[in-house]
C-alpha atoms as a PDB file:
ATOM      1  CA  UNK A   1       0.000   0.000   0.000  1.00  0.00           C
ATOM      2  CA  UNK A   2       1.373   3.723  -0.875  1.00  0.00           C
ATOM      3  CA  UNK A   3       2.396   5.939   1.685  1.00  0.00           C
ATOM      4  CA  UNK A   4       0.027   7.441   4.440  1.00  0.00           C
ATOM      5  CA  UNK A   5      -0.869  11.094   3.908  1.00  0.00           C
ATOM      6  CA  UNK A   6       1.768  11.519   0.912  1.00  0.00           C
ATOM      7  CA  UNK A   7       1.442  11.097  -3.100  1.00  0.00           C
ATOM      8  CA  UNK A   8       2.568   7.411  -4.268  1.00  0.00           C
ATOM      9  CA  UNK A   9       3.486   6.005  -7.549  1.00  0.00           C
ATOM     10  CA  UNK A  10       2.475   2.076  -7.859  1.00  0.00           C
ATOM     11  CA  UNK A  11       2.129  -0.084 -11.207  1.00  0.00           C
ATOM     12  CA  UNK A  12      -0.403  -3.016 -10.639  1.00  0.00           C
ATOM     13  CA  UNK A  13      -0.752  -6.225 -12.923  1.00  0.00           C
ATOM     14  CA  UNK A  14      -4.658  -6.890 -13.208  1.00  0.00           C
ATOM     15  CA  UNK A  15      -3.957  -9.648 -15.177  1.00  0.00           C
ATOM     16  CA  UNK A  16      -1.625 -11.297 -11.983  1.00  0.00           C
ATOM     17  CA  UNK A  17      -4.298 -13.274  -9.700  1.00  0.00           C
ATOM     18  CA  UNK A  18      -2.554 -12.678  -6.393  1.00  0.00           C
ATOM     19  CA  UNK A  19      -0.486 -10.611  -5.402  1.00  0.00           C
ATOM     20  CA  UNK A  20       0.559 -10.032  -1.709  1.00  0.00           C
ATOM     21  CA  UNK A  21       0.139  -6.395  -0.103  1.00  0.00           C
ATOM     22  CA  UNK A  22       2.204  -5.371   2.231  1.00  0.00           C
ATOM     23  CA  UNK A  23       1.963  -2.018   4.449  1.00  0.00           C
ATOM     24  CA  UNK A  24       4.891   0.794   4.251  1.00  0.00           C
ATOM     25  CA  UNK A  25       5.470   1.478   7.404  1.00  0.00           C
ATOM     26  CA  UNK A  26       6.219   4.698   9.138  1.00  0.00           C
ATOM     27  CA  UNK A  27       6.469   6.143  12.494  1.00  0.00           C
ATOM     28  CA  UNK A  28       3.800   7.508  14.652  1.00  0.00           C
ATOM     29  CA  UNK A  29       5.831  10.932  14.250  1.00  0.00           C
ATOM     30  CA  UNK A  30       5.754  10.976  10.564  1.00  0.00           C
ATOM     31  CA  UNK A  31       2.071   9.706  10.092  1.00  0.00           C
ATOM     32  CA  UNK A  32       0.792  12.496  12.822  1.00  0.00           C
ATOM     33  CA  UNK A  33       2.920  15.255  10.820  1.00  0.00           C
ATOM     34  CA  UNK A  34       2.117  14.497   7.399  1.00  0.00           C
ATOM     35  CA  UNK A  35      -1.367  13.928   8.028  1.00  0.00           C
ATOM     36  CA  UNK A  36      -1.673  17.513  10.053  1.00  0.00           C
ATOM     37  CA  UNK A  37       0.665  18.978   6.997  1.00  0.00           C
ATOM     38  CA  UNK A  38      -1.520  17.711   4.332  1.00  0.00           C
ATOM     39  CA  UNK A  39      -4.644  18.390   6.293  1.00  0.00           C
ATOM     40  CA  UNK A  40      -4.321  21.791   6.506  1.00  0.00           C
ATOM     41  CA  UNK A  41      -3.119  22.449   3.239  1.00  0.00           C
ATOM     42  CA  UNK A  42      -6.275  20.529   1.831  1.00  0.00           C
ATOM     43  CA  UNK A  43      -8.238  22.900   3.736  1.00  0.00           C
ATOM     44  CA  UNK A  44      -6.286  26.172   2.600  1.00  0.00           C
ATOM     45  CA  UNK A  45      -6.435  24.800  -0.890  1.00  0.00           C
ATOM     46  CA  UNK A  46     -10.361  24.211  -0.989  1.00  0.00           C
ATOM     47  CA  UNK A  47     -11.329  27.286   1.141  1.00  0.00           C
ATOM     48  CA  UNK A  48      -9.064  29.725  -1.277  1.00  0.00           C
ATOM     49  CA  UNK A  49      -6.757  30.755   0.931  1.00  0.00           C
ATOM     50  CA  UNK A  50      -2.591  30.547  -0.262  1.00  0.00           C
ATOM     51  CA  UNK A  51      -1.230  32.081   2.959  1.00  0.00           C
ATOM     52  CA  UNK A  52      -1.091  31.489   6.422  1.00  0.00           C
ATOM     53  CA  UNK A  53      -0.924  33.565   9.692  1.00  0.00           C
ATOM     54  CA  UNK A  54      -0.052  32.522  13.470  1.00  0.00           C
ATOM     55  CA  UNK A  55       0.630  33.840  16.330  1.00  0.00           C
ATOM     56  CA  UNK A  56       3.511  32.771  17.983  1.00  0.00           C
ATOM     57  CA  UNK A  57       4.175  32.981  21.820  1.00  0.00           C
ATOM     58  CA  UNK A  58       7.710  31.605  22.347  1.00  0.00           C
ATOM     59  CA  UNK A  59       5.381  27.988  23.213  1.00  0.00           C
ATOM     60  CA  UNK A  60       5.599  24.526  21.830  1.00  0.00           C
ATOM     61  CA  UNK A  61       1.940  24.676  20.588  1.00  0.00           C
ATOM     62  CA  UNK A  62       2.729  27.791  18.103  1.00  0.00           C
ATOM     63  CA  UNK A  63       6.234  26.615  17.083  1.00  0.00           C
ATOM     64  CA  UNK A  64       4.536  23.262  15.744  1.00  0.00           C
ATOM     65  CA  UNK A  65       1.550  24.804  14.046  1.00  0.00           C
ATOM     66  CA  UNK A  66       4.093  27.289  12.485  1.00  0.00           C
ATOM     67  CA  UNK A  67       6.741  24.639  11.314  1.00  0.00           C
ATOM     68  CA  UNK A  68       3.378  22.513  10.050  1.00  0.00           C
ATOM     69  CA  UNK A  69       1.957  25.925   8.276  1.00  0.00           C
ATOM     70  CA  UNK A  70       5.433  26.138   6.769  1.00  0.00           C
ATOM     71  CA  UNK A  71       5.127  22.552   5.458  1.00  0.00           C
ATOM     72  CA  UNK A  72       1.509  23.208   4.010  1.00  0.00           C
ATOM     73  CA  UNK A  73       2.186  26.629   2.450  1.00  0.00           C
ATOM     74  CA  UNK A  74       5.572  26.648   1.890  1.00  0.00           C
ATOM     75  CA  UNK A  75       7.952  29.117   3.965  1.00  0.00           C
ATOM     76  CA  UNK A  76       7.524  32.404   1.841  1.00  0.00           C
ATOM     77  CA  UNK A  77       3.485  32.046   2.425  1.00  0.00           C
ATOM     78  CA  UNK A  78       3.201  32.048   6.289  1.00  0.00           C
ATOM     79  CA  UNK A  79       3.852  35.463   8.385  1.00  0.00           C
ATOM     80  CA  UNK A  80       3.827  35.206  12.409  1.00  0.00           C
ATOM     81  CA  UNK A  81       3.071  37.850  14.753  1.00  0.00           C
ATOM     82  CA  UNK A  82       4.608  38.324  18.334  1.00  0.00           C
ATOM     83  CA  UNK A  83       2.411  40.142  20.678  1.00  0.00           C
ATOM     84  CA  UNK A  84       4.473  40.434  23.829  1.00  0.00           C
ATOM     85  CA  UNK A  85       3.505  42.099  26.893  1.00  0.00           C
ATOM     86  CA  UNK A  86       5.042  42.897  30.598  1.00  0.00           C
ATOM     87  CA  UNK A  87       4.201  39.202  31.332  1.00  0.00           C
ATOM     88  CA  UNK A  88       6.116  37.998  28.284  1.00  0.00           C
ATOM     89  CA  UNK A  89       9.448  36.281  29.040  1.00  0.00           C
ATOM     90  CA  UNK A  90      12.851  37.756  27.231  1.00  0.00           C
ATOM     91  CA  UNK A  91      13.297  33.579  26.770  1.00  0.00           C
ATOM     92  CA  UNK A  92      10.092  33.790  24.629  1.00  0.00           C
ATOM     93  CA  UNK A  93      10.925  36.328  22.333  1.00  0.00           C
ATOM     94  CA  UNK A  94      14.233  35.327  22.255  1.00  0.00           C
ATOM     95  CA  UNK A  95      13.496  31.214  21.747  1.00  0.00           C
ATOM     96  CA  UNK A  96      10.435  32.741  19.051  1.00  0.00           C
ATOM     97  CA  UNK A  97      13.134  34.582  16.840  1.00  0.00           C
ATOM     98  CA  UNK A  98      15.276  31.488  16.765  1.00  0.00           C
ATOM     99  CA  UNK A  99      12.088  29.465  15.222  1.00  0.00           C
ATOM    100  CA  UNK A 100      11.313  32.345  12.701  1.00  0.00           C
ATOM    101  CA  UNK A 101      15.642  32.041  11.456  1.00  0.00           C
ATOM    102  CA  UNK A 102      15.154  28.266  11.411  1.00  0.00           C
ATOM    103  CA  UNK A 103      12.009  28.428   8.999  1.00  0.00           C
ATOM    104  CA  UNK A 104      12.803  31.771   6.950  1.00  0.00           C
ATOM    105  CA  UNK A 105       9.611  32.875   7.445  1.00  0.00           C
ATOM    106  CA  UNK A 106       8.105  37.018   8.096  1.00  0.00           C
ATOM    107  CA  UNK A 107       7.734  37.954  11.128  1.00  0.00           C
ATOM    108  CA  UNK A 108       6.138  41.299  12.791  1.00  0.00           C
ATOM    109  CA  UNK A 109       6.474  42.117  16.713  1.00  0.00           C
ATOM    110  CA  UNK A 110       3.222  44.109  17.975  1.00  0.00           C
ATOM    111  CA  UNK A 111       3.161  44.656  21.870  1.00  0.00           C
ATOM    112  CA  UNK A 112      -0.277  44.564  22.797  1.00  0.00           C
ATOM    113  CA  UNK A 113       0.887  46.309  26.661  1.00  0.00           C
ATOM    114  CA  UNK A 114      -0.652  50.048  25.446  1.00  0.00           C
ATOM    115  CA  UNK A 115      -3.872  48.218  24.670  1.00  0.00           C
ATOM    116  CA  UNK A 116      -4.136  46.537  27.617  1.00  0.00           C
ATOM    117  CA  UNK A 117      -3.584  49.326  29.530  1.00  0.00           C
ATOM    118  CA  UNK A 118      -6.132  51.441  27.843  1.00  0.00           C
ATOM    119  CA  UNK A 119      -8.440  48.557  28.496  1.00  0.00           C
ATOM    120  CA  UNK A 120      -7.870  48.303  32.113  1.00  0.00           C
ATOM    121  CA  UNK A 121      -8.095  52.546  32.249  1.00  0.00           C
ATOM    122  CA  UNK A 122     -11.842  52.229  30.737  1.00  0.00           C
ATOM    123  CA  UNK A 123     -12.910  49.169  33.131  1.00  0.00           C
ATOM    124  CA  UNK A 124     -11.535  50.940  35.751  1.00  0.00           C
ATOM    125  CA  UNK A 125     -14.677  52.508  37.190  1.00  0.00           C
ATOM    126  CA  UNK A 126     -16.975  49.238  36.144  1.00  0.00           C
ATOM    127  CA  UNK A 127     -14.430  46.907  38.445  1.00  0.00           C
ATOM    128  CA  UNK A 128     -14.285  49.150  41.283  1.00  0.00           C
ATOM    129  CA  UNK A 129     -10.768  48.553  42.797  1.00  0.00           C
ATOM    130  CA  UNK A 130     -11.494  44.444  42.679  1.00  0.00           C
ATOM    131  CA  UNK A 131      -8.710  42.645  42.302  1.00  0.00           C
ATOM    132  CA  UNK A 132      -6.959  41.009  38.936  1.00  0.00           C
ATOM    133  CA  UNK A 133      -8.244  37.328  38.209  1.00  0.00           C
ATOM    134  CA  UNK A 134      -8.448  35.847  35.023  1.00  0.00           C
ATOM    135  CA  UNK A 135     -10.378  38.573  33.362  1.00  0.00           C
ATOM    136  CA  UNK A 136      -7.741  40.508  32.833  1.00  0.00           C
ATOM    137  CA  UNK A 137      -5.985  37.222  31.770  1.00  0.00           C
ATOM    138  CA  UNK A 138      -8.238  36.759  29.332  1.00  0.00           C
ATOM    139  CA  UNK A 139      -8.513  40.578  27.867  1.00  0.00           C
ATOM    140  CA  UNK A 140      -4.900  40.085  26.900  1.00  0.00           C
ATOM    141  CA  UNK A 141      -5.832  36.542  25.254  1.00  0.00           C
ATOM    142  CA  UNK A 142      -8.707  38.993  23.564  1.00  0.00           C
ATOM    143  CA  UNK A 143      -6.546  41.576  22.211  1.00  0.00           C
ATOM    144  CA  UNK A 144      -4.223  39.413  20.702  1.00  0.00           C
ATOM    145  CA  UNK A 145      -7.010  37.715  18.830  1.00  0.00           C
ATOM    146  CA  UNK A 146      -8.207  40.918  17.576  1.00  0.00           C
ATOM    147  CA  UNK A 147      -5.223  41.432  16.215  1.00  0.00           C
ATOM    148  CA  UNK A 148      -4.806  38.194  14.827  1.00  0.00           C
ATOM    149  CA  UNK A 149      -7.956  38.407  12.799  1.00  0.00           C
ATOM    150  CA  UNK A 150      -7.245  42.082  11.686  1.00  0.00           C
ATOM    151  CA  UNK A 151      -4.405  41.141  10.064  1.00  0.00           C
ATOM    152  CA  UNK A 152      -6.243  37.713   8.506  1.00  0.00           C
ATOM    153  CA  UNK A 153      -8.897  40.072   7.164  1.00  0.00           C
ATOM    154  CA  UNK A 154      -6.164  42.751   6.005  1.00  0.00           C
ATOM    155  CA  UNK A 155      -4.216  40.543   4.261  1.00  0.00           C
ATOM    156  CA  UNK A 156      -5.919  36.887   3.513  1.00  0.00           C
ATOM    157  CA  UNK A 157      -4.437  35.110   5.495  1.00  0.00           C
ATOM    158  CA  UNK A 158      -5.777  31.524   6.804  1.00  0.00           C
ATOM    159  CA  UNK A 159      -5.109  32.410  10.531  1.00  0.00           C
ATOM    160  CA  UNK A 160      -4.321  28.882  12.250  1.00  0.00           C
ATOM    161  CA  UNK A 161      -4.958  28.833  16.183  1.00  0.00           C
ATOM    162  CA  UNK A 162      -2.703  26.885  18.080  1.00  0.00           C
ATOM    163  CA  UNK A 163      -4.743  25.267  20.886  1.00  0.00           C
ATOM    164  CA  UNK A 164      -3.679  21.710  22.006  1.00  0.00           C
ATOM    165  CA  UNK A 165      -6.532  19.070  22.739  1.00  0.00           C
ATOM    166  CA  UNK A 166      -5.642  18.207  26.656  1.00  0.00           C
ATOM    167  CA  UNK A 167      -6.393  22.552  26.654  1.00  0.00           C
ATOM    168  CA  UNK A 168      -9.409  22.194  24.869  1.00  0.00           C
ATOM    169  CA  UNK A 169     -10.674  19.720  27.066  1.00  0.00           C
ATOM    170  CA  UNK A 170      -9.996  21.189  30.064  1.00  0.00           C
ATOM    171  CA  UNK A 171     -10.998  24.496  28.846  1.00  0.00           C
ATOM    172  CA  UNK A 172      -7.606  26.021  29.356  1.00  0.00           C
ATOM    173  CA  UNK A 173      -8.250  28.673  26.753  1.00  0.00           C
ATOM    174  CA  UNK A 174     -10.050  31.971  26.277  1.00  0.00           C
ATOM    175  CA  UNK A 175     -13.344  32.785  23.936  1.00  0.00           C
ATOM    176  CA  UNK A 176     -13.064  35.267  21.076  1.00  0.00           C
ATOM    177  CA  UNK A 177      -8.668  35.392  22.288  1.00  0.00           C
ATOM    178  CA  UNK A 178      -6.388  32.622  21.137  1.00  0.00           C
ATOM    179  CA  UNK A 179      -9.379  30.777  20.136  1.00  0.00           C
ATOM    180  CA  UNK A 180      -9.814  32.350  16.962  1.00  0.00           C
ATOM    181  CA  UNK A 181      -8.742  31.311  13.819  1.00  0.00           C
ATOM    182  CA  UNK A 182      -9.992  28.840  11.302  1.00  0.00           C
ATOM    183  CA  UNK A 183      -8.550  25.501  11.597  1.00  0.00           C
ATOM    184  CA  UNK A 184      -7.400  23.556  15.018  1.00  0.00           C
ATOM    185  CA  UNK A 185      -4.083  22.636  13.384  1.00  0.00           C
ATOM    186  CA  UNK A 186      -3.083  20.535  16.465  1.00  0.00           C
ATOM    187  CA  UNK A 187      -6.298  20.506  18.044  1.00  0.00           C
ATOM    188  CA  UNK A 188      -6.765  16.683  17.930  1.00  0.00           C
ATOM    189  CA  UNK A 189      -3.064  16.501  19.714  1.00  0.00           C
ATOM    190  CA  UNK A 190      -2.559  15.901  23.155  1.00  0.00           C
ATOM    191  CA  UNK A 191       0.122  18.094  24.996  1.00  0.00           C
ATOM    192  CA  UNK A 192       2.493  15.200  25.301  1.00  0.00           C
ATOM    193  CA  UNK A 193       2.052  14.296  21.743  1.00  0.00           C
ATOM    194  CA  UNK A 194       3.246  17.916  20.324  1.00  0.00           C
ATOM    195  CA  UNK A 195       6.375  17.177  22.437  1.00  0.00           C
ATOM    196  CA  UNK A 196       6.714  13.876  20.768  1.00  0.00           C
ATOM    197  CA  UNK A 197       6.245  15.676  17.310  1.00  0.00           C
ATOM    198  CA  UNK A 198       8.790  18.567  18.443  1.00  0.00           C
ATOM    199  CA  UNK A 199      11.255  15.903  19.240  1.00  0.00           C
ATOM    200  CA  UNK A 200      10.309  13.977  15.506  1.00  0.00           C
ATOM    201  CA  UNK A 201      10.788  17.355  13.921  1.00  0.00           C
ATOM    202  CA  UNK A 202      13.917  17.772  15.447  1.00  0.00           C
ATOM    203  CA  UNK A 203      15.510  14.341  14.692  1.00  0.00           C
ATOM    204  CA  UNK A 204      17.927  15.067  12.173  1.00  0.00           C
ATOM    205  CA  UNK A 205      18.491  19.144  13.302  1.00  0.00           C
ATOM    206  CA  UNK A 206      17.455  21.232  15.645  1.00  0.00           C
ATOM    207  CA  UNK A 207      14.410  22.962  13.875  1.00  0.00           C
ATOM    208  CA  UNK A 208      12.180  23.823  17.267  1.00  0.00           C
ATOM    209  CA  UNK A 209      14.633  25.411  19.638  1.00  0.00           C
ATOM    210  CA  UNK A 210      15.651  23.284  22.660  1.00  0.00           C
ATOM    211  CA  UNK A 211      14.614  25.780  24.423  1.00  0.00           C
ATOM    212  CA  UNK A 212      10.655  25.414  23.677  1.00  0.00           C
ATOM    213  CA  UNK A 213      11.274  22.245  24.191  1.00  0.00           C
ATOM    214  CA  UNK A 214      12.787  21.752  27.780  1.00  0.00           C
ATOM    215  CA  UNK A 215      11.057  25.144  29.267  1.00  0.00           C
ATOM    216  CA  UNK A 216       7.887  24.934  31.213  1.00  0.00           C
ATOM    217  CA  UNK A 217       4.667  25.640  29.555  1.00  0.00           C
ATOM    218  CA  UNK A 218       3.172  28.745  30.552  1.00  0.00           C
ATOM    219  CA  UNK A 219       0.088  31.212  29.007  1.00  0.00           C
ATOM    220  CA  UNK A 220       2.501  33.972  30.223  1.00  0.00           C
ATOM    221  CA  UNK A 221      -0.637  36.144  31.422  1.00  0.00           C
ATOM    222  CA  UNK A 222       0.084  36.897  34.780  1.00  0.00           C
ATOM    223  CA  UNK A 223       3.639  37.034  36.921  1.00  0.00           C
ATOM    224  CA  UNK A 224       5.521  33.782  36.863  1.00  0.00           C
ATOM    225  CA  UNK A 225       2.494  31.763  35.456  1.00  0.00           C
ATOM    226  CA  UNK A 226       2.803  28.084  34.728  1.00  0.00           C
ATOM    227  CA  UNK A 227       0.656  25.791  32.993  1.00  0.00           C
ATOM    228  CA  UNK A 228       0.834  23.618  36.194  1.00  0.00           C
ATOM    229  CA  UNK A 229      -0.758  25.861  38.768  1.00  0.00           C
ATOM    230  CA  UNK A 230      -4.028  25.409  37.043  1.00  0.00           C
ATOM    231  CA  UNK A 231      -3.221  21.805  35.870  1.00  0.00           C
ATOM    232  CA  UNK A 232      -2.127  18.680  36.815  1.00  0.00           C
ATOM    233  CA  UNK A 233       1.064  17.452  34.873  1.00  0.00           C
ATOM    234  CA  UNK A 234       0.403  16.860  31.393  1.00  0.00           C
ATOM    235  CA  UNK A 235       1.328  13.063  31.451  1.00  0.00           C
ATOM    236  CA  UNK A 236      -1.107  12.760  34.085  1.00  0.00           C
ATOM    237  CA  UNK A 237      -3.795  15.251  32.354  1.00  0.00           C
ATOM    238  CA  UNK A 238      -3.597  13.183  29.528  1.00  0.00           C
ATOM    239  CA  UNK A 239      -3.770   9.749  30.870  1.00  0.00           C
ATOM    240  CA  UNK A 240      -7.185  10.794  32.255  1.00  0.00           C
ATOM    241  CA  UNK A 241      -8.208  12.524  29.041  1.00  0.00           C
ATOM    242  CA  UNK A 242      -7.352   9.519  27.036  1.00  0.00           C
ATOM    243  CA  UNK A 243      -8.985   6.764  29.528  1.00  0.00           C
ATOM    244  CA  UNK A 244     -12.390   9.172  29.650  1.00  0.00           C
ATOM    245  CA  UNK A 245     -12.315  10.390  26.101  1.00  0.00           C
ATOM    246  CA  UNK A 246     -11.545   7.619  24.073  1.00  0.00           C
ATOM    247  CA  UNK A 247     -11.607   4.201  26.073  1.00  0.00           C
ATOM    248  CA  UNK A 248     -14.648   5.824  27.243  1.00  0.00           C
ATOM    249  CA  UNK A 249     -13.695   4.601  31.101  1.00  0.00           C
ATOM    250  CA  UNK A 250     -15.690   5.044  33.779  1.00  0.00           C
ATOM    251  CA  UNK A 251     -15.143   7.423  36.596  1.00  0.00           C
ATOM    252  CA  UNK A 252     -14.205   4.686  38.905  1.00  0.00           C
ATOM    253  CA  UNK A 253     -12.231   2.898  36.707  1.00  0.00           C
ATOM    254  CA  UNK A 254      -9.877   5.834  35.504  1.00  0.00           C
ATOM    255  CA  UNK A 255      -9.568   6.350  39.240  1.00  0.00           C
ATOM    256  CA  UNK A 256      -8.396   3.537  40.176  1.00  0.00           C
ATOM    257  CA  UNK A 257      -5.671   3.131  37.362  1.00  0.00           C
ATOM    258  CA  UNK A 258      -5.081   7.415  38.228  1.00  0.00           C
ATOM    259  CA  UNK A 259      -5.118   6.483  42.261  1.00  0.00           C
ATOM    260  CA  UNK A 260      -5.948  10.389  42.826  1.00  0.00           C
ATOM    261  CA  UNK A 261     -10.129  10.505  43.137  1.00  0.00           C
ATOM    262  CA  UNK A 262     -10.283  14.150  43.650  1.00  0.00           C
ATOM    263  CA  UNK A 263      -8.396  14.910  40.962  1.00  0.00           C
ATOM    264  CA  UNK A 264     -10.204  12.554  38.430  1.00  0.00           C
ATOM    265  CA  UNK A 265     -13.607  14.077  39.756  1.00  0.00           C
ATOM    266  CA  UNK A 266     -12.063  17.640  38.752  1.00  0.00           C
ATOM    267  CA  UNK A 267     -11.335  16.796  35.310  1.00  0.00           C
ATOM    268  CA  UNK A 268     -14.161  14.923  34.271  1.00  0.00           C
ATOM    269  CA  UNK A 269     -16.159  18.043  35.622  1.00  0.00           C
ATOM    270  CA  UNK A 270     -13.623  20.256  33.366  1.00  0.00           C
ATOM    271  CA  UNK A 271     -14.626  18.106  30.385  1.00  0.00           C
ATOM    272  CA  UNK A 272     -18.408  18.324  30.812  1.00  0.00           C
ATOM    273  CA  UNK A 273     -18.308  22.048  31.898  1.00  0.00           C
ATOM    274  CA  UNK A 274     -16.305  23.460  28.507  1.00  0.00           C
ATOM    275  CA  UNK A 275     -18.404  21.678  25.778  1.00  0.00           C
ATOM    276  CA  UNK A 276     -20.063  25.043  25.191  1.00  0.00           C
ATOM    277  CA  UNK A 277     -16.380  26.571  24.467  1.00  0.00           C
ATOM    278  CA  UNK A 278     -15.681  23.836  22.465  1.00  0.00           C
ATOM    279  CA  UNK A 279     -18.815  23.916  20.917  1.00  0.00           C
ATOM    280  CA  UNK A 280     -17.645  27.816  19.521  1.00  0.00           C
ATOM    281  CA  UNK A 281     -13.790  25.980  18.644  1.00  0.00           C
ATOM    282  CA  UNK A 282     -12.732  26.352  15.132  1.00  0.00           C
ATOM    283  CA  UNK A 283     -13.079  22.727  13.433  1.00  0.00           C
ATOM    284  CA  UNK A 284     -10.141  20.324  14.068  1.00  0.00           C
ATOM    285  CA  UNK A 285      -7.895  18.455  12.125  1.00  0.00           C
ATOM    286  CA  UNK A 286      -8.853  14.893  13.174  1.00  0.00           C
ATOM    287  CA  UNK A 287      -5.918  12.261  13.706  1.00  0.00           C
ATOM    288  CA  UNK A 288      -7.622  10.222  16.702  1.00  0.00           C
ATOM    289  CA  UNK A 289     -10.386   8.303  16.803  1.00  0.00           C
ATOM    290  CA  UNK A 290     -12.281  10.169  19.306  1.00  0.00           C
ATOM    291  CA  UNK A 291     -11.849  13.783  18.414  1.00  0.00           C
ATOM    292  CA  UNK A 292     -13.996  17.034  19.732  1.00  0.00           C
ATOM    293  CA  UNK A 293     -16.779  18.340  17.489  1.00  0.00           C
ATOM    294  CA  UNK A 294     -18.151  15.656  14.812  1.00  0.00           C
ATOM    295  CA  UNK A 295     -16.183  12.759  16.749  1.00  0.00           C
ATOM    296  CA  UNK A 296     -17.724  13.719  20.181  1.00  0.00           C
ATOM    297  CA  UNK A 297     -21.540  15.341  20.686  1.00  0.00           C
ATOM    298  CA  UNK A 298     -22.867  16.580  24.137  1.00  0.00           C
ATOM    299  CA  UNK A 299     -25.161  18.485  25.289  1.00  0.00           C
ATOM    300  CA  UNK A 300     -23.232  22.095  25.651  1.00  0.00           C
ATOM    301  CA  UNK A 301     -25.085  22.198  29.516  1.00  0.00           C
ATOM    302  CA  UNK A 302     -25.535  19.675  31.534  1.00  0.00           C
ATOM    303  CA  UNK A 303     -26.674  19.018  35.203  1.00  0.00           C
ATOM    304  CA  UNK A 304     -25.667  15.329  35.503  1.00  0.00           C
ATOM    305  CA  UNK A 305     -22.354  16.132  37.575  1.00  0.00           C
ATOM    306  CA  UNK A 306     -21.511  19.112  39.875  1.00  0.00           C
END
């Protein structure tokens, strides 16, 4: 059989009675990437669009979706954006210029710290001296997706969002921010799986910088935020996702092989509580068998757990 996800060339007898078939095979790596490579340039190609746009953070998540755009589109068709503000590391903007040498592709920095400033200024006399949560989190998430899509409507551009699936479980991402776009490019991907495809990219050279790599995930939204004050580890996250989402496990049964009952209970009620923000996701690439949106349908409210 030809290869998965790629143009083959094959010459069959139909005049030979048998002939035995036998699979090429690849890695998990390789079939993941070039079935997220040629899915999104399928869905650039059929939608009209020749160029791509993403916003990159200094993050794993954005440095694969950009080295995957670059793959679909070709490295003189994608432009990145870095919106930094006083929460974003000199390591991120640093680690997200080494990615943009590596590819060759455009790049344009616009801090978004004026705008968020002028943002808190006019809320100031709504909020009334309350303290900073995760709204003001999530008007920085906002901003830079206005951006974003200014730019996609400016220009054309397909803009790609770069949301992982163990976030869009859990809900670990922001409505109308850096959920907009028009294709999940690695929204069917677990968290540990885009650090299995970083380390597949970078098997022959170092194409994602170590440093993405090896540095803790964080939003970057508030002082000295990591993805791991709001989560469990992502092995862990993911072991849970996997056993509820796809071997569609019980809750006693995940806890068991988890050993941590309060902590499965928390999850499962992450799940069930963000199907109406995944419900508003932009369409995923599906590579699992068990993927958000057509692969999964809920109710988007439910009153079966609390």
């Amino acid at each position: 059989i030809g290869k998965y996800f790629q143009e083959d060339f094959f010459i069959f007898d139909t005049h030979e009675k048998y002939k035995k078939i036998k699979n090429i095979e690849g890695s998990y790596g390789e079939e993941i990437l070039n079935a997220l490579v040629l899915g999104l340039k399928d869905y650039a190609t059929k939608s009209g669009f020749t160029k791509a746009l993403v916003g990159l953070s200094g993050g794993i998540d954005s440095a694969i979706v950009t080295y995957i755009a670059v793959q679909s589109f070709g490295k003189e068709n994608v432009h990145v954006v870095m919106m930094p503000s006083e929460f974003s590391s000199v390591g991120s903007i640093k680690d997200s210029e080494k990615l943009i040498e590596n590819l060759g592709i455009t790049s344009e920095t616009i801090s978004i710290q004026s705008v968020f400033e002028e943002f808190k200024k006019v809320l100031a006399p709504s909020f009334n001296n309350r303290k900073n949560d995760v709204t003001e989190e999530n008007i920085q998430s906002r901003i830079r997706g206005v951006l974003l899509m200014a730019l996609s409507n400016k220009f054309g551009y397909l803009l790609c969002t770069t949301g992982n699936k163990s976030e869009m479980a859990v809900g670990y991402a922001t409505l109308y921010g850096d959920m907009n776009g028009a294709i999940g490019v690695i929204a069917d991907i677990y968290k540990t799986e885009v650090y299995d495809l970083a380390n597949y990219i970078n098997r022959n050279e170092e194409i994602i910088p170590q440093e993405i790599i090896s540095k803790a995930p964080s939003a970057e939204l508030s002082p000295n935020q990591k993805d791991e004050d709001s989560l469990p580890p992502y092995e862990v996250l993911d072991k849970i996702l996997e056993l509820y989402l796809e071997e569609y496990k019980e809750f006693e049964a995940i806890s068991e092989i988890i050993g941590d009952q309060k902590l499965v209970i928390r999850i499962l009620n992450l799940v069930d509580r963000n199907e109406f923000k995944r419900n508003q996701a932009a369409p995923a690439l599906r590579v699992t068998k068990k993927a958000f949106g057509y692969g999964r349908r809920f109710p988007i409210v439910q009153g079966w757990r609390t």
